[in-house]
N, C-alpha and C. Protein backbone atom coordinates (compact mmCIF):
# COMPACT_ATOMS: atom_id res chain seq x y z
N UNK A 1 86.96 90.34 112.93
CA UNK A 1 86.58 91.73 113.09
C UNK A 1 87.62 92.46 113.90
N UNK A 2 88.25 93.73 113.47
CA UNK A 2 88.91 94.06 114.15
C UNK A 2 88.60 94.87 115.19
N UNK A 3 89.58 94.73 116.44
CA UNK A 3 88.78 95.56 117.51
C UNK A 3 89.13 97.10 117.92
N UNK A 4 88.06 97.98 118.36
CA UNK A 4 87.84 99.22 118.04
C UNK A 4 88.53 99.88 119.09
N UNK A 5 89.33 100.53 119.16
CA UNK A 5 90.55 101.16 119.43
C UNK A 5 90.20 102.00 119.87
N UNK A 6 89.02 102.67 121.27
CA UNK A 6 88.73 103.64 121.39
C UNK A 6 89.83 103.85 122.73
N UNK A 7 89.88 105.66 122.85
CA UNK A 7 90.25 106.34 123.67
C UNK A 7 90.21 106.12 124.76
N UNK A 8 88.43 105.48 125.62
CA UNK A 8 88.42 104.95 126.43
C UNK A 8 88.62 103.40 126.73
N UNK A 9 89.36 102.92 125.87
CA UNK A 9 89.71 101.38 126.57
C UNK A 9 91.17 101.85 126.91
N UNK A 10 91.77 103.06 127.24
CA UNK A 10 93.22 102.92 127.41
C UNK A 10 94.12 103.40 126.39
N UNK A 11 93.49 103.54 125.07
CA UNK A 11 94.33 103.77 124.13
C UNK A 11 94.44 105.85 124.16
N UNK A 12 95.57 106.70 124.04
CA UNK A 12 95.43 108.30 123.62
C UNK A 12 94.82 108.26 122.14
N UNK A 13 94.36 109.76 121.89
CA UNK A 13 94.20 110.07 120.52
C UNK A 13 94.92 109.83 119.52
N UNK A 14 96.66 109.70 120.35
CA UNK A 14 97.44 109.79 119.10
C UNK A 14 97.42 108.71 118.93
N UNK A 15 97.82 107.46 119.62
CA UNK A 15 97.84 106.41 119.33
C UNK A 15 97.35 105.40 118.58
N UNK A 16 95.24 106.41 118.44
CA UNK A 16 94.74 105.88 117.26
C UNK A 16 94.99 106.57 116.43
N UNK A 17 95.31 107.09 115.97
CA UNK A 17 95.84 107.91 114.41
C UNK A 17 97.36 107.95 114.29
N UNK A 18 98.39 108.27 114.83
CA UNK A 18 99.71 107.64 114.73
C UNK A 18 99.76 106.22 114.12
N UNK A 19 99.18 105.77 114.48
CA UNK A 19 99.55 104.09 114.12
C UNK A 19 98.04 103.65 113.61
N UNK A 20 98.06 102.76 111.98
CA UNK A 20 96.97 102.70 111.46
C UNK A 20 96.81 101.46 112.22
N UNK A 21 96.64 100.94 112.94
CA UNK A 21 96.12 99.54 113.99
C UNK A 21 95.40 98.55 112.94
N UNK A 22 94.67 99.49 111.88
CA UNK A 22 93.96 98.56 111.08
C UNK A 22 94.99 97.91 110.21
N UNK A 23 95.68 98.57 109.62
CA UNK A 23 97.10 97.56 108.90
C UNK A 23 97.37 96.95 109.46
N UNK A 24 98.25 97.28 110.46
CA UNK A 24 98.64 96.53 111.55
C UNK A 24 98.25 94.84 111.65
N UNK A 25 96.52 94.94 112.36
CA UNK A 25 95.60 93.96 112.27
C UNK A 25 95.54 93.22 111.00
N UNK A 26 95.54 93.80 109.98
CA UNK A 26 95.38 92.99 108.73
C UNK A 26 96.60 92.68 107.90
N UNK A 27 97.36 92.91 108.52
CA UNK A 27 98.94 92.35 107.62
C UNK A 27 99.10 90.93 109.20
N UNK A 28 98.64 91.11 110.47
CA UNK A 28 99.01 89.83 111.27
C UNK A 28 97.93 88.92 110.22
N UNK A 29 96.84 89.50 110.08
CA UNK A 29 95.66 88.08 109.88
C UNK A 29 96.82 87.62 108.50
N UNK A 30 96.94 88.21 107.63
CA UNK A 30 97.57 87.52 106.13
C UNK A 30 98.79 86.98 106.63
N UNK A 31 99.85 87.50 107.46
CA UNK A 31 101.20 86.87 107.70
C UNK A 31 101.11 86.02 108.89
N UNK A 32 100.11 86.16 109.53
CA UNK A 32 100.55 85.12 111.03
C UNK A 32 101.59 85.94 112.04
N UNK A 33 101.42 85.11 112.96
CA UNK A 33 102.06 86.43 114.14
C UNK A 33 103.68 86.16 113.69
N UNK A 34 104.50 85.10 113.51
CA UNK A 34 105.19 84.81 112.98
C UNK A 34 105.38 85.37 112.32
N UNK A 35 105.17 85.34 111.16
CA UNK A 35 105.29 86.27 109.92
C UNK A 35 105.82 87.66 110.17
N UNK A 36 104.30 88.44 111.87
CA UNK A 36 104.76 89.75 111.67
C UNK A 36 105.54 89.95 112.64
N UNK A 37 105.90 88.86 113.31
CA UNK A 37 107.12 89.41 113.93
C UNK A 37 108.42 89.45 113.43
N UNK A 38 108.83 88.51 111.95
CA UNK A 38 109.75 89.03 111.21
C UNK A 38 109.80 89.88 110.19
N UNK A 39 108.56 90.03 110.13
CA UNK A 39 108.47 91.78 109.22
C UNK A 39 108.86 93.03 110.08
N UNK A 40 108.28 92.66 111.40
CA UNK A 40 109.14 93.64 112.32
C UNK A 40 110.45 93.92 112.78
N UNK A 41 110.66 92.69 112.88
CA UNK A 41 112.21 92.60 112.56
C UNK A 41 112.81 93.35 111.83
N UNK A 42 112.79 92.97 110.84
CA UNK A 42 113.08 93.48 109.38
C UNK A 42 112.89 94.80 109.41
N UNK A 43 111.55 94.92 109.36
CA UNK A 43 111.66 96.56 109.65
C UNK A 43 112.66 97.28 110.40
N UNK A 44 112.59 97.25 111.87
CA UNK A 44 113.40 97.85 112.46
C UNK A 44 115.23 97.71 112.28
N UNK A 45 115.22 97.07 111.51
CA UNK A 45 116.69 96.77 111.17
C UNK A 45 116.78 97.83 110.27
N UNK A 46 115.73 97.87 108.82
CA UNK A 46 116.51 98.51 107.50
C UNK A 46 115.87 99.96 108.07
N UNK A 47 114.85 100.03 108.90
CA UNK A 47 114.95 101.25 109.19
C UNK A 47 115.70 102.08 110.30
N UNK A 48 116.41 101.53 110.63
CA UNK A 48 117.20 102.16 111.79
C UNK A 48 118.90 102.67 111.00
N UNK A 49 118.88 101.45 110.31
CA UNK A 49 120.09 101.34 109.54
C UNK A 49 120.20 102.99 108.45
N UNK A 50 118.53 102.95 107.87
CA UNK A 50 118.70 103.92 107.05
C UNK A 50 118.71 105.53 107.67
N UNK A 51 117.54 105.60 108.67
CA UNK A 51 117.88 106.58 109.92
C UNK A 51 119.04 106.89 110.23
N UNK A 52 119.41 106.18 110.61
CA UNK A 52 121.47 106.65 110.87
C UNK A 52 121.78 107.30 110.10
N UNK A 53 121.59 107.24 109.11
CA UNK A 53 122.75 107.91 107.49
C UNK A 53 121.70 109.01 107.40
N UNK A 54 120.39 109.14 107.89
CA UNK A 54 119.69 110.38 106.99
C UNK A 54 120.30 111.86 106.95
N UNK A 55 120.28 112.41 105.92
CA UNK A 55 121.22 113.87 105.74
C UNK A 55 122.34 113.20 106.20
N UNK A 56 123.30 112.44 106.14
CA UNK A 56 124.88 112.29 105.56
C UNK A 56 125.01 112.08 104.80
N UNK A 57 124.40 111.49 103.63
CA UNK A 57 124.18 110.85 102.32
C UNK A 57 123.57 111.78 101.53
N UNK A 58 123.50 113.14 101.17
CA UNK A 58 122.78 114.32 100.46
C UNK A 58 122.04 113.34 99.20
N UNK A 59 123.59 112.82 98.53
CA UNK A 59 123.00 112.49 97.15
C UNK A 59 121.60 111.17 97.45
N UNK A 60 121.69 110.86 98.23
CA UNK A 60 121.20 109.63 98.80
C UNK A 60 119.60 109.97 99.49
N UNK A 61 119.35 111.01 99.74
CA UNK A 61 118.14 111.32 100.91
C UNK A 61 117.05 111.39 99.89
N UNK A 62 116.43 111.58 99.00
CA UNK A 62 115.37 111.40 97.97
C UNK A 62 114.87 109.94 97.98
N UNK A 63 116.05 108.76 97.67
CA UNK A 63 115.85 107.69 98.03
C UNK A 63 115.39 107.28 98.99
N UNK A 64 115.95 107.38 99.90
CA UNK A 64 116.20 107.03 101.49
C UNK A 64 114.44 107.47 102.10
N UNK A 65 114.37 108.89 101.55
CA UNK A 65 112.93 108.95 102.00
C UNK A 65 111.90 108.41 101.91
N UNK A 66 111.83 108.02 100.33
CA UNK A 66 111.00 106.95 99.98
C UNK A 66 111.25 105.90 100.30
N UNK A 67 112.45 105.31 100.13
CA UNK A 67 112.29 104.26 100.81
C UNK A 67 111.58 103.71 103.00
N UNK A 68 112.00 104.86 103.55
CA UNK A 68 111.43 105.34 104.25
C UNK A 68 109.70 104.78 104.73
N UNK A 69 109.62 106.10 103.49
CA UNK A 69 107.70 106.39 103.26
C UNK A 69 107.04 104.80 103.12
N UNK A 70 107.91 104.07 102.23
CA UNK A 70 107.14 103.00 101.81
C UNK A 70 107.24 101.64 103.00
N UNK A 71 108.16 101.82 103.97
CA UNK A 71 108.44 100.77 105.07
C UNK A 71 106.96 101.63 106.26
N UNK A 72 107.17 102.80 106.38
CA UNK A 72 106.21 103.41 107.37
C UNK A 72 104.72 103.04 107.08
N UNK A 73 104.21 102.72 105.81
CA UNK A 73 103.49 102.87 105.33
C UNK A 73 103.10 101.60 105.78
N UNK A 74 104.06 100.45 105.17
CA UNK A 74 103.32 99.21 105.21
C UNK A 74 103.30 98.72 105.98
N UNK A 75 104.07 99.11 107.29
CA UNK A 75 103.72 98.70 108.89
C UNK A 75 102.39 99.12 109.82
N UNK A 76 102.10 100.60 109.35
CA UNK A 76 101.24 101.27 109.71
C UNK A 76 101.67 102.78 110.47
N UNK A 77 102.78 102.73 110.16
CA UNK A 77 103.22 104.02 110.65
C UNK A 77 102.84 106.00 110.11
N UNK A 78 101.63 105.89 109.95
CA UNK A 78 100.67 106.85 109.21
C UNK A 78 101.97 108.19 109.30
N UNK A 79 102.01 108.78 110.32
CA UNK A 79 102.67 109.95 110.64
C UNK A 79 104.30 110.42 110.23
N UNK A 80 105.05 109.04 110.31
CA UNK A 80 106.40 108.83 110.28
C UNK A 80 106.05 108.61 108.16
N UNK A 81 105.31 107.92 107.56
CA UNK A 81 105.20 108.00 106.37
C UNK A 81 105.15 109.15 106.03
N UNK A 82 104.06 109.50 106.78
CA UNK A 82 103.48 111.14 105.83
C UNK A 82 105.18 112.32 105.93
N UNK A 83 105.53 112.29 106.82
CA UNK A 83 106.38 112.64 106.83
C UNK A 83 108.26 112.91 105.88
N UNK A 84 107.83 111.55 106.00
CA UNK A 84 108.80 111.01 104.76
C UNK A 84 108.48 111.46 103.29
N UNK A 85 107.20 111.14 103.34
CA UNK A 85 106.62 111.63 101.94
C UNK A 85 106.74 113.24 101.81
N UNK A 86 106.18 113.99 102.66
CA UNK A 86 107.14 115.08 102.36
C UNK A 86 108.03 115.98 101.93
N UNK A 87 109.09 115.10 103.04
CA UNK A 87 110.13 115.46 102.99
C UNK A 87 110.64 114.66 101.11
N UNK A 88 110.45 113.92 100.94
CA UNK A 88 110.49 113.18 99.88
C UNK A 88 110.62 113.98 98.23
N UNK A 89 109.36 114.54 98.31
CA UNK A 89 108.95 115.71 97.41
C UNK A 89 109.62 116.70 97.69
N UNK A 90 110.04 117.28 98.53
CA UNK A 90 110.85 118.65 98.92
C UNK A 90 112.61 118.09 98.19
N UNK A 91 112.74 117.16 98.67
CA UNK A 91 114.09 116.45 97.94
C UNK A 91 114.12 116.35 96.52
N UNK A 92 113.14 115.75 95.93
CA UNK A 92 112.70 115.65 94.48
C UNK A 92 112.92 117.44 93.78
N UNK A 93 112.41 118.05 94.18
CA UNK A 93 112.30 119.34 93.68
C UNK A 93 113.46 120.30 93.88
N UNK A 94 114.39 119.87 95.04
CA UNK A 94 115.55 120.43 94.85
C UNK A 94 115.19 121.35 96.12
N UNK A 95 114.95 120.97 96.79
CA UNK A 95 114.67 121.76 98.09
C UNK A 95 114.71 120.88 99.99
N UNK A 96 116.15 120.16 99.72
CA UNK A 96 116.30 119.38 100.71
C UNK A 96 116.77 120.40 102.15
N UNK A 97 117.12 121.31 102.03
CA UNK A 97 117.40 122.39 102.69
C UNK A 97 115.77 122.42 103.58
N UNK A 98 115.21 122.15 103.14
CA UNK A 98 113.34 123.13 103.67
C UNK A 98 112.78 121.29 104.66
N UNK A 99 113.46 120.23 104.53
CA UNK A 99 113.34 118.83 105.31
C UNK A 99 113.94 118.69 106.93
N UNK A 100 112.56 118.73 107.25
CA UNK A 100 112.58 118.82 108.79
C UNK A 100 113.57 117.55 109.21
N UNK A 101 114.93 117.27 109.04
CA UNK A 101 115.02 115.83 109.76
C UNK A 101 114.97 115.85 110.70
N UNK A 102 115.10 116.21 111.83
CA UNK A 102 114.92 116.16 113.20
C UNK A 102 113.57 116.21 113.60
N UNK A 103 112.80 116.89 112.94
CA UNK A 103 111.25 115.84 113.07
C UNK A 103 110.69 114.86 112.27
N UNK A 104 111.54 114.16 111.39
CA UNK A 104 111.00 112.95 111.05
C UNK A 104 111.80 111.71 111.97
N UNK A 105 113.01 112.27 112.26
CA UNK A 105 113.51 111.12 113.14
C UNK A 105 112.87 111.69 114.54
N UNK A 106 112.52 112.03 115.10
CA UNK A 106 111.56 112.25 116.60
C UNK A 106 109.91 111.61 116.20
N UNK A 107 109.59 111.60 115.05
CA UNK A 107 108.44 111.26 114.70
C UNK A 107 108.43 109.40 114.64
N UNK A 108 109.66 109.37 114.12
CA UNK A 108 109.66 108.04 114.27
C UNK A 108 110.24 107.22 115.28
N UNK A 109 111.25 107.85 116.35
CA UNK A 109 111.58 107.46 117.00
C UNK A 109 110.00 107.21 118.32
N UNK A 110 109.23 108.23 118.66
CA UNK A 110 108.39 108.46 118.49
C UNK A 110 106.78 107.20 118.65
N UNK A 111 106.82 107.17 117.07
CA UNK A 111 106.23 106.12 116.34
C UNK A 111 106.43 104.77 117.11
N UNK A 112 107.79 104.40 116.87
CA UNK A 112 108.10 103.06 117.02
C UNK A 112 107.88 102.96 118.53
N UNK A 113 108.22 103.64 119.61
CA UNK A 113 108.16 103.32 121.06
C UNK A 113 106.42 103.31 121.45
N UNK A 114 105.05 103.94 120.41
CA UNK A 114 104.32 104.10 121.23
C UNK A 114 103.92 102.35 120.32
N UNK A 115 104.39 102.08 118.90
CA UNK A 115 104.04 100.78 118.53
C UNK A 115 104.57 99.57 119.38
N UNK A 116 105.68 99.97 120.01
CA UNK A 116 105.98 98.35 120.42
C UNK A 116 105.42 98.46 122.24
N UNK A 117 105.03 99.73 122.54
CA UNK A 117 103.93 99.40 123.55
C UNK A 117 103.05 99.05 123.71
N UNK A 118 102.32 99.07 122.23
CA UNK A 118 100.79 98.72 122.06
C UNK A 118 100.67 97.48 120.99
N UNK A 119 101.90 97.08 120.48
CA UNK A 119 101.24 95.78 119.64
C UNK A 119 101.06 95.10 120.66
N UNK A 120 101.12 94.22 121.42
CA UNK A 120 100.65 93.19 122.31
C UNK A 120 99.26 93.08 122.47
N UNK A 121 98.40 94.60 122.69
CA UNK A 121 97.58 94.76 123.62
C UNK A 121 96.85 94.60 122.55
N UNK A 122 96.87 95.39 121.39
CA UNK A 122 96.51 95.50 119.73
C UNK A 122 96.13 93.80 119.66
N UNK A 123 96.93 92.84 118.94
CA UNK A 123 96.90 92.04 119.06
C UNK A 123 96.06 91.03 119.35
N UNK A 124 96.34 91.32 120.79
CA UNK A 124 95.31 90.22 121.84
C UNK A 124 94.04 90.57 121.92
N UNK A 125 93.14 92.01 121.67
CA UNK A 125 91.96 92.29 121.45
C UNK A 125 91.00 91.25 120.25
């Protein structure tokens, strides 16, 4: 059963909705902590890697977003996805000009510092 993430055990508002905790929780039970600590890995590698290049790569950022959307997604990164997704569609349509990057990289930069404060605690509940 996963455990309930309220406001008053310590956790902010954003923290439960920024970060789906329930993925989170249910990608450790299927992978093992092992597991998600090299999915995290992983993660933070191809996404940092791809972050760097975002908007230097014009022809490239449609991709990049989705690819993006779909790493945010399956970690649990609700906000930093939605975001991507977005921006994603705005790229698709020919309107990369109207893509906030500087708030999807603050969103995720963001993201990731309030996740690797709280997986532990996540976790061990």
């Amino acid at each position: 059963m996963a455990p309930n993430l309220q406001v008053s055990q310590g956790f902010s508002a954003s923290e439960v909705t920024v970060i789906d905790w329930q993925r989170v929780l249910d990608l450790h039970t299927e992978i093992g902590a092992d597991g998600l600590a090299e999915v995290l890995e992983l993660f933070l590698d191809e996404v940092e890697t791809v972050t760097m290049r975002l908007g230097r790569a014009p022809d490239l950022l449609e991709e990049d977003l989705h690819f993006l959307k779909g790493s945010a997604w399956n970690l649990g990164f609700r906000d930093f996805g939605a975001l991507c997704q977005d921006g994603e569609r705005k790229a698709a349509a020919g309107h990369a000009e109207a893509i906030d990057l500087a708030a999807i990289l603050a969103c995720y930069s963001d993201s990731k510092a309030m996740f690797l404060a709280r997986i532990e605690t996540v976790l061990a509940a």
